[in-house]
PDB file of N, CA and C in Angstrom:
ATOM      1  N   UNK A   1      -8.653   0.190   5.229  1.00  0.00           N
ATOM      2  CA  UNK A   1      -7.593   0.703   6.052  1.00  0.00           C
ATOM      3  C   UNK A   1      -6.332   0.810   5.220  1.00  0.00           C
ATOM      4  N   UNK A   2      -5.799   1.979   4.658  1.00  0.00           N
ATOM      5  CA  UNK A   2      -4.917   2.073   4.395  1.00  0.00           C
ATOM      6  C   UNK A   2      -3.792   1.715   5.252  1.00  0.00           C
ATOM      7  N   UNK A   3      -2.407   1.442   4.809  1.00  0.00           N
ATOM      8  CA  UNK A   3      -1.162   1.137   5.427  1.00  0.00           C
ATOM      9  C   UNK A   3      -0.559   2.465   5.687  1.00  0.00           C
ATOM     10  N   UNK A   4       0.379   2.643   7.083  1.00  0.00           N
ATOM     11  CA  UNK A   4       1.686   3.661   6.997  1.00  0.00           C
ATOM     12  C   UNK A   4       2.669   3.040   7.146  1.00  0.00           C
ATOM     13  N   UNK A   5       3.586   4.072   7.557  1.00  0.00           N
ATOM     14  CA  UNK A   5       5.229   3.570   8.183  1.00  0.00           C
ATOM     15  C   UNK A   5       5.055   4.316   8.888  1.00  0.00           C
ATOM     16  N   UNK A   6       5.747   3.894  10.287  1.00  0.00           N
ATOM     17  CA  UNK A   6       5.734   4.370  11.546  1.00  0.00           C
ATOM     18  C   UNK A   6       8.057   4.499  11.238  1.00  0.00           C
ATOM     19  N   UNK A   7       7.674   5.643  11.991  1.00  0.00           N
ATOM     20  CA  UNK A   7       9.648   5.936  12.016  1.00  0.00           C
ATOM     21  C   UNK A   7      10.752   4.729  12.585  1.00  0.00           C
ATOM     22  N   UNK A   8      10.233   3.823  12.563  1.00  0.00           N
ATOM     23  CA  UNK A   8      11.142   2.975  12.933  1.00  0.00           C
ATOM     24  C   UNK A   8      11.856   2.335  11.701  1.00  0.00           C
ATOM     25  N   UNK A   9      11.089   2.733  10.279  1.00  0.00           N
ATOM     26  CA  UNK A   9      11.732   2.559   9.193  1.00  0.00           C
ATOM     27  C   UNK A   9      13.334   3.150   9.050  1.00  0.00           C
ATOM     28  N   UNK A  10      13.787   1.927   8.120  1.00  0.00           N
ATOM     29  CA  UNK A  10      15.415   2.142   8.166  1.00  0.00           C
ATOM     30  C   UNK A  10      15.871   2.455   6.842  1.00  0.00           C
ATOM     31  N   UNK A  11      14.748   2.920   5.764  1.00  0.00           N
ATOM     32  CA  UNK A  11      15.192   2.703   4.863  1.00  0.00           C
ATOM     33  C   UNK A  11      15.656   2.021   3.972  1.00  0.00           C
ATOM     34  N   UNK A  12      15.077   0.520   3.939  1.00  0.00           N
ATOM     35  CA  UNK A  12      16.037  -0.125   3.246  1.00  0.00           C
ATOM     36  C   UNK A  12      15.580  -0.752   2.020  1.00  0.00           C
ATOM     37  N   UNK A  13      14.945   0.110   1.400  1.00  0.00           N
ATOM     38  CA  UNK A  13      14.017   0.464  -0.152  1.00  0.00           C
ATOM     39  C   UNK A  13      13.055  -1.186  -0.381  1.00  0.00           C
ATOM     40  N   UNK A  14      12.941  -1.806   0.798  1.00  0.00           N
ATOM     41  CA  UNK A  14      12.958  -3.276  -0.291  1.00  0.00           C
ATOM     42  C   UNK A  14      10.630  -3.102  -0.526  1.00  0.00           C
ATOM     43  N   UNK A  15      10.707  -2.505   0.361  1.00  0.00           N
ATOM     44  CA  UNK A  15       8.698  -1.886   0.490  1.00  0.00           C
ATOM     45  C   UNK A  15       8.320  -1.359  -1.191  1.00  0.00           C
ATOM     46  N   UNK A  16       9.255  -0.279  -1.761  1.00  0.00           N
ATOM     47  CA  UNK A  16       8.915   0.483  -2.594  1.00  0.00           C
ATOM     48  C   UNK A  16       8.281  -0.146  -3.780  1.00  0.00           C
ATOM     49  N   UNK A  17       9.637  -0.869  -4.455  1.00  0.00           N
ATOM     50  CA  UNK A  17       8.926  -1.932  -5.766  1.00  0.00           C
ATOM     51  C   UNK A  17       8.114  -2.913  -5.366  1.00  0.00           C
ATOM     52  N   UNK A  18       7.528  -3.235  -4.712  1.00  0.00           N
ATOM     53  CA  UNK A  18       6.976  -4.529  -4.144  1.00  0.00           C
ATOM     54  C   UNK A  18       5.314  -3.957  -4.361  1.00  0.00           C
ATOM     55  N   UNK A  19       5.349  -2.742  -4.345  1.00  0.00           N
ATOM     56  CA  UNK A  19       3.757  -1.724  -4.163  1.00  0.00           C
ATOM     57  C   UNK A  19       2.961  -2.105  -5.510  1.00  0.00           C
ATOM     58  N   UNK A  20       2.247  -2.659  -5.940  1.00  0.00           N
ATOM     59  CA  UNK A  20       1.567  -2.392  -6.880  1.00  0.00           C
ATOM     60  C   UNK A  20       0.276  -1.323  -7.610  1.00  0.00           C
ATOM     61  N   UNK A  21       0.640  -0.850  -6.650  1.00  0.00           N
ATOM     62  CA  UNK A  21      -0.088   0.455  -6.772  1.00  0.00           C
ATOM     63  C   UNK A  21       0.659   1.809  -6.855  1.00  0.00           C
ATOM     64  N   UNK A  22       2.264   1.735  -6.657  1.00  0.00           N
ATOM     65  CA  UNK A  22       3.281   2.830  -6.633  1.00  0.00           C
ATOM     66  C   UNK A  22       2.283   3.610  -5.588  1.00  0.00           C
ATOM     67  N   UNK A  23       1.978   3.050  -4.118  1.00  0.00           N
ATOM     68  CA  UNK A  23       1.646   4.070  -3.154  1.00  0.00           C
ATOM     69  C   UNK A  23       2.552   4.381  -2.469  1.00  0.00           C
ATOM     70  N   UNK A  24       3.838   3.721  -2.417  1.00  0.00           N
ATOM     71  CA  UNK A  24       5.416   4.159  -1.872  1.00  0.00           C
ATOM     72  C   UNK A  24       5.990   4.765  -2.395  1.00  0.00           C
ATOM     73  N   UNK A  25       6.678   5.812  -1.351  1.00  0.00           N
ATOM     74  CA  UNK A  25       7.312   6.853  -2.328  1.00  0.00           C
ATOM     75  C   UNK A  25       8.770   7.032  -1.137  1.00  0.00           C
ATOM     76  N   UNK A  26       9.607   7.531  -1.091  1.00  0.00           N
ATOM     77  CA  UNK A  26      10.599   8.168  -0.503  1.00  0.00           C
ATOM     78  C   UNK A  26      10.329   9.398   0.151  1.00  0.00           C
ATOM     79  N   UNK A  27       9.714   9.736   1.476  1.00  0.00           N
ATOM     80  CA  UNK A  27       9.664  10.969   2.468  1.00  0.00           C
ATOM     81  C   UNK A  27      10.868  11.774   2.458  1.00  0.00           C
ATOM     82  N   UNK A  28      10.419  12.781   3.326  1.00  0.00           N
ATOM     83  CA  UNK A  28      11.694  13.719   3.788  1.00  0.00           C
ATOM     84  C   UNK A  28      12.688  12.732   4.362  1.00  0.00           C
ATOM     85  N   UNK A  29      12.622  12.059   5.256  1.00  0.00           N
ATOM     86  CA  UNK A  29      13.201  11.113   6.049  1.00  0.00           C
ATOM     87  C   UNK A  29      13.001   9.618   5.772  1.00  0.00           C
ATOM     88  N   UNK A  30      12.024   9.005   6.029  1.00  0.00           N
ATOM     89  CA  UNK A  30      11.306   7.897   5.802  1.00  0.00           C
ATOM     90  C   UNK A  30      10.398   7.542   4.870  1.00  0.00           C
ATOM     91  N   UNK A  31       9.881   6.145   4.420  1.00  0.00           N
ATOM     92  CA  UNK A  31       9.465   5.955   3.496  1.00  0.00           C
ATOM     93  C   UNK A  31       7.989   6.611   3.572  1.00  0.00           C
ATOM     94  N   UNK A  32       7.180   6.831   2.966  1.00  0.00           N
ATOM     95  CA  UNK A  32       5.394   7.008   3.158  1.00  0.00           C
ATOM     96  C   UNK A  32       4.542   6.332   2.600  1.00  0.00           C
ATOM     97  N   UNK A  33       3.402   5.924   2.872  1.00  0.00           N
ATOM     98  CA  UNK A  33       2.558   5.511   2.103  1.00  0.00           C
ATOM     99  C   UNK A  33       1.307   6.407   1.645  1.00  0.00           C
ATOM    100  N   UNK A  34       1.334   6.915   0.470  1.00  0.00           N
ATOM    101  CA  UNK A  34       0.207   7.741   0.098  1.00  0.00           C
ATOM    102  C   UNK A  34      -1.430   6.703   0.090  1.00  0.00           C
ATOM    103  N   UNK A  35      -2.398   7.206   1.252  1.00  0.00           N
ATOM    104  CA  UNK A  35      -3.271   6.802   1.327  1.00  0.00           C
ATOM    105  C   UNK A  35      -4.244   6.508   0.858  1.00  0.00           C
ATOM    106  N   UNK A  36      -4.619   7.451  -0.126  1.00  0.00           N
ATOM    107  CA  UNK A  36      -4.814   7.452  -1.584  1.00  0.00           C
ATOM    108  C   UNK A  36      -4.965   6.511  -2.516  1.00  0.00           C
ATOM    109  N   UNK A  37      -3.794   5.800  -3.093  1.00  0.00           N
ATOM    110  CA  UNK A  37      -2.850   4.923  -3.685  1.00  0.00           C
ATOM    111  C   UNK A  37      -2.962   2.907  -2.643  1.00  0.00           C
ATOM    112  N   UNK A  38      -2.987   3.474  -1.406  1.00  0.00           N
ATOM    113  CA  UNK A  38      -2.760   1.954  -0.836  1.00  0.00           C
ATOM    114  C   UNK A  38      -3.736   1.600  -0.987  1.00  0.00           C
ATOM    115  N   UNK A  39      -4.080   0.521  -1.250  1.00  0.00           N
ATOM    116  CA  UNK A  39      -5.373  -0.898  -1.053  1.00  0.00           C
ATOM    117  C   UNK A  39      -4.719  -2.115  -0.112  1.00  0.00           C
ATOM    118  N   UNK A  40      -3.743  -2.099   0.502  1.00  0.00           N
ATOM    119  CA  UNK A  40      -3.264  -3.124   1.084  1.00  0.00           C
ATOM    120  C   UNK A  40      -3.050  -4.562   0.813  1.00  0.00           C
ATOM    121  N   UNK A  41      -2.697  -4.044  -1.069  1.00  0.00           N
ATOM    122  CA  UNK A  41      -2.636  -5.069  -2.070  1.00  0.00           C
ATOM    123  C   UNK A  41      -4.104  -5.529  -2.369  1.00  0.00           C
ATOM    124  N   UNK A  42      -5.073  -5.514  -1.668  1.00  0.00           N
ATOM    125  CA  UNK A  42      -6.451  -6.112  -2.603  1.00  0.00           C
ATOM    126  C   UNK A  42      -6.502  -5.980  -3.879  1.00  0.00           C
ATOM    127  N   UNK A  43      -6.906  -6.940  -4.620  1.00  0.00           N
ATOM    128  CA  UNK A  43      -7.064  -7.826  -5.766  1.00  0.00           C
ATOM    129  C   UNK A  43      -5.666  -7.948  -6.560  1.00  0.00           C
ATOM    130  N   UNK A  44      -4.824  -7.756  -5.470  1.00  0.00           N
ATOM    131  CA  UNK A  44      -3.548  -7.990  -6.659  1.00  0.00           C
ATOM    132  C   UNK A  44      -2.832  -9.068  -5.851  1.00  0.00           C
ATOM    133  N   UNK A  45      -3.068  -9.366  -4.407  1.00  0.00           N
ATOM    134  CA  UNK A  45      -2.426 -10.537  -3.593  1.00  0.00           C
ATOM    135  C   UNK A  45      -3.343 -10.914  -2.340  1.00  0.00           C
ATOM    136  N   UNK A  46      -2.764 -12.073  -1.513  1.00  0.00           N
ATOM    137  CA  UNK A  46      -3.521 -12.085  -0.511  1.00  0.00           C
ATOM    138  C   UNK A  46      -3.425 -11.407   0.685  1.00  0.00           C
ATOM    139  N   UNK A  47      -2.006 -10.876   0.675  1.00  0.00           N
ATOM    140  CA  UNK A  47      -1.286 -10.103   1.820  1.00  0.00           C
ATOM    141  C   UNK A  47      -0.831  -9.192   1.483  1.00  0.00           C
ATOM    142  N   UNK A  48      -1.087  -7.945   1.991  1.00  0.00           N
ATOM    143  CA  UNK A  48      -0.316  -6.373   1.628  1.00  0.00           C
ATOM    144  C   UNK A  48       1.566  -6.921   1.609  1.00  0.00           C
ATOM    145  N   UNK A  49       1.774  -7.017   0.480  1.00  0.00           N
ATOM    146  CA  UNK A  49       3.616  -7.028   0.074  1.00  0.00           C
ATOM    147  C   UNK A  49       4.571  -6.550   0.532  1.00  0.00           C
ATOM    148  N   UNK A  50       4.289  -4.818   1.028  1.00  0.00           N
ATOM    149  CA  UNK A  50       5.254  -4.480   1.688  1.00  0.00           C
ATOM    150  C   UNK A  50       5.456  -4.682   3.313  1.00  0.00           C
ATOM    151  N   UNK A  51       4.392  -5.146   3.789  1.00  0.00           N
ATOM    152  CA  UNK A  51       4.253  -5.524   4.917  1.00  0.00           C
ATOM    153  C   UNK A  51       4.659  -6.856   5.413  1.00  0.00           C
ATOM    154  N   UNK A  52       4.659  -7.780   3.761  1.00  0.00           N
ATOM    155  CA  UNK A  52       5.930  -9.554   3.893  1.00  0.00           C
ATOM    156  C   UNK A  52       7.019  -9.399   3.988  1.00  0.00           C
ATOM    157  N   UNK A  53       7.717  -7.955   3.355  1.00  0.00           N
ATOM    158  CA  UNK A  53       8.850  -7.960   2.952  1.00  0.00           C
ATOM    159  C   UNK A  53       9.682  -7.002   4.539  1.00  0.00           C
ATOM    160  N   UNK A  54       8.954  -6.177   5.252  1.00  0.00           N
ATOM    161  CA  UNK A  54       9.757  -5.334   5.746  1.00  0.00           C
ATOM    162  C   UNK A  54      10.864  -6.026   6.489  1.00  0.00           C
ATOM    163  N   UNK A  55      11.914  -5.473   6.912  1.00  0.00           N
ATOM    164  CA  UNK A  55      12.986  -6.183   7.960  1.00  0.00           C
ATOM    165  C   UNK A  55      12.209  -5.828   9.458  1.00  0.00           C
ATOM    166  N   UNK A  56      11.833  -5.020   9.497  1.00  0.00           N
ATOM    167  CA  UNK A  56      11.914  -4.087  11.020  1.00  0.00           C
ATOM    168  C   UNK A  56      10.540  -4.293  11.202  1.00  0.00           C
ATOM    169  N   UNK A  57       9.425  -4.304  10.448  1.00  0.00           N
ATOM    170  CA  UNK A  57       8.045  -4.791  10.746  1.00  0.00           C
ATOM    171  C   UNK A  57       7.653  -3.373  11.062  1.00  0.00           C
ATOM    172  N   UNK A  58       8.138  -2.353  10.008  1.00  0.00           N
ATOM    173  CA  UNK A  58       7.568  -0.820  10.577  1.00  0.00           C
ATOM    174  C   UNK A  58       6.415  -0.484   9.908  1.00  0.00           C
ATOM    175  N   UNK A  59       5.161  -1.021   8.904  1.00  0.00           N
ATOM    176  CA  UNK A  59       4.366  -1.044   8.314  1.00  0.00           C
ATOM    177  C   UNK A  59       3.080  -1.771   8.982  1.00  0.00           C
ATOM    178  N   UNK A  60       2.540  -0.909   8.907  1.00  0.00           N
ATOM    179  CA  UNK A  60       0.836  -0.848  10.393  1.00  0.00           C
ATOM    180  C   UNK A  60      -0.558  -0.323   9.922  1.00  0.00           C
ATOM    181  N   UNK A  61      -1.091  -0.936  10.153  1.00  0.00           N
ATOM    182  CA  UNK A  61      -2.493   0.130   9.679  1.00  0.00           C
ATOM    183  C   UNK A  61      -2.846   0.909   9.985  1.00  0.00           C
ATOM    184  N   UNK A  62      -2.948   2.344   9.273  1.00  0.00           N
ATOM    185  CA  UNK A  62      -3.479   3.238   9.078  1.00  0.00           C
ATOM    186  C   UNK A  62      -4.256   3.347  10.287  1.00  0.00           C
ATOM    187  N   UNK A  63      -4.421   4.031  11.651  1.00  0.00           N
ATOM    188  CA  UNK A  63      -5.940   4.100  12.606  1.00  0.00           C
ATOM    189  C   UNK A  63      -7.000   5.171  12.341  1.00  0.00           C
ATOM    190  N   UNK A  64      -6.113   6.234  11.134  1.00  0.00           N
ATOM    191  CA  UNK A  64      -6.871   7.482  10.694  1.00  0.00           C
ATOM    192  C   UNK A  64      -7.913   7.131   9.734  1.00  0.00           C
ATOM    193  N   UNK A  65      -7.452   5.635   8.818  1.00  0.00           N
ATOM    194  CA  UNK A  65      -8.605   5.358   8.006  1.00  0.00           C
ATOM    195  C   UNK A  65      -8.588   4.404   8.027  1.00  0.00           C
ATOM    196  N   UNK A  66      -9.932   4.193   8.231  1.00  0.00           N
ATOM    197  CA  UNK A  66     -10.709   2.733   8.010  1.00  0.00           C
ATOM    198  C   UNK A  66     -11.371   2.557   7.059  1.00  0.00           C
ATOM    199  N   UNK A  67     -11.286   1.547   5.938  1.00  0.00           N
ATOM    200  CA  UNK A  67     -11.629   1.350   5.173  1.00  0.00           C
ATOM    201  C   UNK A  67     -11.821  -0.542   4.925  1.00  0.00           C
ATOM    202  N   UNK A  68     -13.010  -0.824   5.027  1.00  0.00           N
ATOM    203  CA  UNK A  68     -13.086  -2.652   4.736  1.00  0.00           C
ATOM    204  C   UNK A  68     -12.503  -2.847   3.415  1.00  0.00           C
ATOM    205  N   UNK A  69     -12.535  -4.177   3.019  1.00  0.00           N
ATOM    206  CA  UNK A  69     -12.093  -4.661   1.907  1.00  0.00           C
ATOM    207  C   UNK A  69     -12.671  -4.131   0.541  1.00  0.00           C
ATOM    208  N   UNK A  70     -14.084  -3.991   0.754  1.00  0.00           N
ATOM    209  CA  UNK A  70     -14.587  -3.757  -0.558  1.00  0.00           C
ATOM    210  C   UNK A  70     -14.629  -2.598  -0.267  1.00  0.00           C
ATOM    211  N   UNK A  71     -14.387  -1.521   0.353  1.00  0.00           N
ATOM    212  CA  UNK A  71     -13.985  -0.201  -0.182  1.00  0.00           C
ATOM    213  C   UNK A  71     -12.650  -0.108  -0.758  1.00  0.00           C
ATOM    214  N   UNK A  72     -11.772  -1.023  -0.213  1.00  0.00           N
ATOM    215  CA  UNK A  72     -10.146  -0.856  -0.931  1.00  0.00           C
ATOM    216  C   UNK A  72     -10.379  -1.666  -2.209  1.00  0.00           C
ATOM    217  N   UNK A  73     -11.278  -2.445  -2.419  1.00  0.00           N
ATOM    218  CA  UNK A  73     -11.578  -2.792  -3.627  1.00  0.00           C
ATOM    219  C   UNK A  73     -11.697  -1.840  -4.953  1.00  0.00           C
ATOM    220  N   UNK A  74     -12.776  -1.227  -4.549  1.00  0.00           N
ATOM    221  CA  UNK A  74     -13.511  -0.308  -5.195  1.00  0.00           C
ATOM    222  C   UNK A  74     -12.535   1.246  -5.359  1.00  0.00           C
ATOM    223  N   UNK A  75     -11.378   0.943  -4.603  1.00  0.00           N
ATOM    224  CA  UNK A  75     -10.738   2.088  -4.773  1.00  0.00           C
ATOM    225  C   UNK A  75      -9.414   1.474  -5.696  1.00  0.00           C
ATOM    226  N   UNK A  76      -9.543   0.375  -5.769  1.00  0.00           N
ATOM    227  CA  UNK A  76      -8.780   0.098  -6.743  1.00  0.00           C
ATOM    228  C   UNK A  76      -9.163  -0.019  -7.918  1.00  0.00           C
ATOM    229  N   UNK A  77     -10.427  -0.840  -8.265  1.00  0.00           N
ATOM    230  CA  UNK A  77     -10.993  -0.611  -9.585  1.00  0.00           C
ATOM    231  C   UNK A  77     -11.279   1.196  -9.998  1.00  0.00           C
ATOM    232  N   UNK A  78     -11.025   2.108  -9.079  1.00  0.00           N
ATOM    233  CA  UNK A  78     -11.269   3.415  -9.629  1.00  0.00           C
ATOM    234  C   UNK A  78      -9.962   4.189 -10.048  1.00  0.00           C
ATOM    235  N   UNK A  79      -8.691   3.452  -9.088  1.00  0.00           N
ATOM    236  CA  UNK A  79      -7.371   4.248  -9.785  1.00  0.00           C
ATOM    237  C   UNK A  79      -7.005   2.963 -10.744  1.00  0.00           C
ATOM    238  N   UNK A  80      -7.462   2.132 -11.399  1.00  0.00           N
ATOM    239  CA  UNK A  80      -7.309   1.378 -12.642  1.00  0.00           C
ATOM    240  C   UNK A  80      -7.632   1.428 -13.525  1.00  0.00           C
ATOM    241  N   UNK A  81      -8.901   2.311 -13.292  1.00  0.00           N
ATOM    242  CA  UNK A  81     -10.519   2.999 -14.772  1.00  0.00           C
ATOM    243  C   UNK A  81      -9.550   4.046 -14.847  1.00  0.00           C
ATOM    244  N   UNK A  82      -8.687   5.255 -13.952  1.00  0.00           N
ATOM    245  CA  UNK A  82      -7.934   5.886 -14.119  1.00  0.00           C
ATOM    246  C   UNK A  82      -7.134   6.309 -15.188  1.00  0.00           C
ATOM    247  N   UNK A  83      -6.245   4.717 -14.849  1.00  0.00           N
ATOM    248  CA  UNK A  83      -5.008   4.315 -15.847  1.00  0.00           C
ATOM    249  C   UNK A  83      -5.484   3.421 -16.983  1.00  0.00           C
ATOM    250  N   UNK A  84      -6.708   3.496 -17.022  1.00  0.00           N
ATOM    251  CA  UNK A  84      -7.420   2.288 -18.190  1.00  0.00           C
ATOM    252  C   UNK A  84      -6.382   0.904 -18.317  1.00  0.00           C
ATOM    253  N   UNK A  85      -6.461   0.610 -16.809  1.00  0.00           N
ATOM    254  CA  UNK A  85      -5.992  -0.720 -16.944  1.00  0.00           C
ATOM    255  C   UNK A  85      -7.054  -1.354 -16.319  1.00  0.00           C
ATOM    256  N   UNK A  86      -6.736  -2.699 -16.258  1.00  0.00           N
ATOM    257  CA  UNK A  86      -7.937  -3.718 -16.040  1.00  0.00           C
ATOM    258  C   UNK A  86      -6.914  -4.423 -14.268  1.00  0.00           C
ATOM    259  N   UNK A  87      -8.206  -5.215 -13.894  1.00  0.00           N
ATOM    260  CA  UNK A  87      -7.893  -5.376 -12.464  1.00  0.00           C
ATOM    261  C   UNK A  87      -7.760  -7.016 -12.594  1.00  0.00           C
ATOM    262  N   UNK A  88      -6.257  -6.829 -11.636  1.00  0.00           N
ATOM    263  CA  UNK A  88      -5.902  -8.583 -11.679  1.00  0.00           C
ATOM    264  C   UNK A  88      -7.480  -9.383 -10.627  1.00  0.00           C
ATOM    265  N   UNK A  89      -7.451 -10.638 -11.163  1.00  0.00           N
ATOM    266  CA  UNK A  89      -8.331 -11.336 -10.392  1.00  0.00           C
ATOM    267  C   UNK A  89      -7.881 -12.437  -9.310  1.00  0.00           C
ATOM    268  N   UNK A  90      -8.261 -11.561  -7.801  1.00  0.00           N
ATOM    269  CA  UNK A  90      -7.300 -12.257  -6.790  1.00  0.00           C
ATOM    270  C   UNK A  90      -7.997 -13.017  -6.147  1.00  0.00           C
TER     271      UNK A  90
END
């Protein structure tokens, strides 16, 4: 299950660097999460980061995709073979 932002976001950048995957980006309006890109932090923490950090609690799961753990796994070891980097062990 990838993460979104629902519009109740205020902008207040603190989601963006926190991504370890740079799946945050700056929208027309609001922040986004490219779906793509999110794993909901798997293998890099125990809790999706931008979702500890928000003020407003505007970061929700995705209902368009479902995805278990070891598919967000596996989608992380594939944008890491990508970047020929290696995968933290969480």
């Amino acid at each position: 299950m990838a993460l979104m932002i629902t519009d109740e976001c205020i902008n207040c950048d603190v989601c963006e660097p926190e991504c370890p995957n740079n799946a945050i980006s700056q929208g027309e309006e609001i922040y986004v999460i490219d779906p793509r890109l999110c794993t909901e932090c798997v293998g890099h923490y125990e809790t999706a980061q931008c979702v500890e950090v928000c003020p407003v609690d505007c970061i929700i799961i995705n209902p368009d995709i479902v995805e278990t753990k070891e598919q967000l796994r596996d989608k992380l070891l594939a944008l890491n073979e990508q970047h020929g980097q290696q995968v933290p062990q969480v």
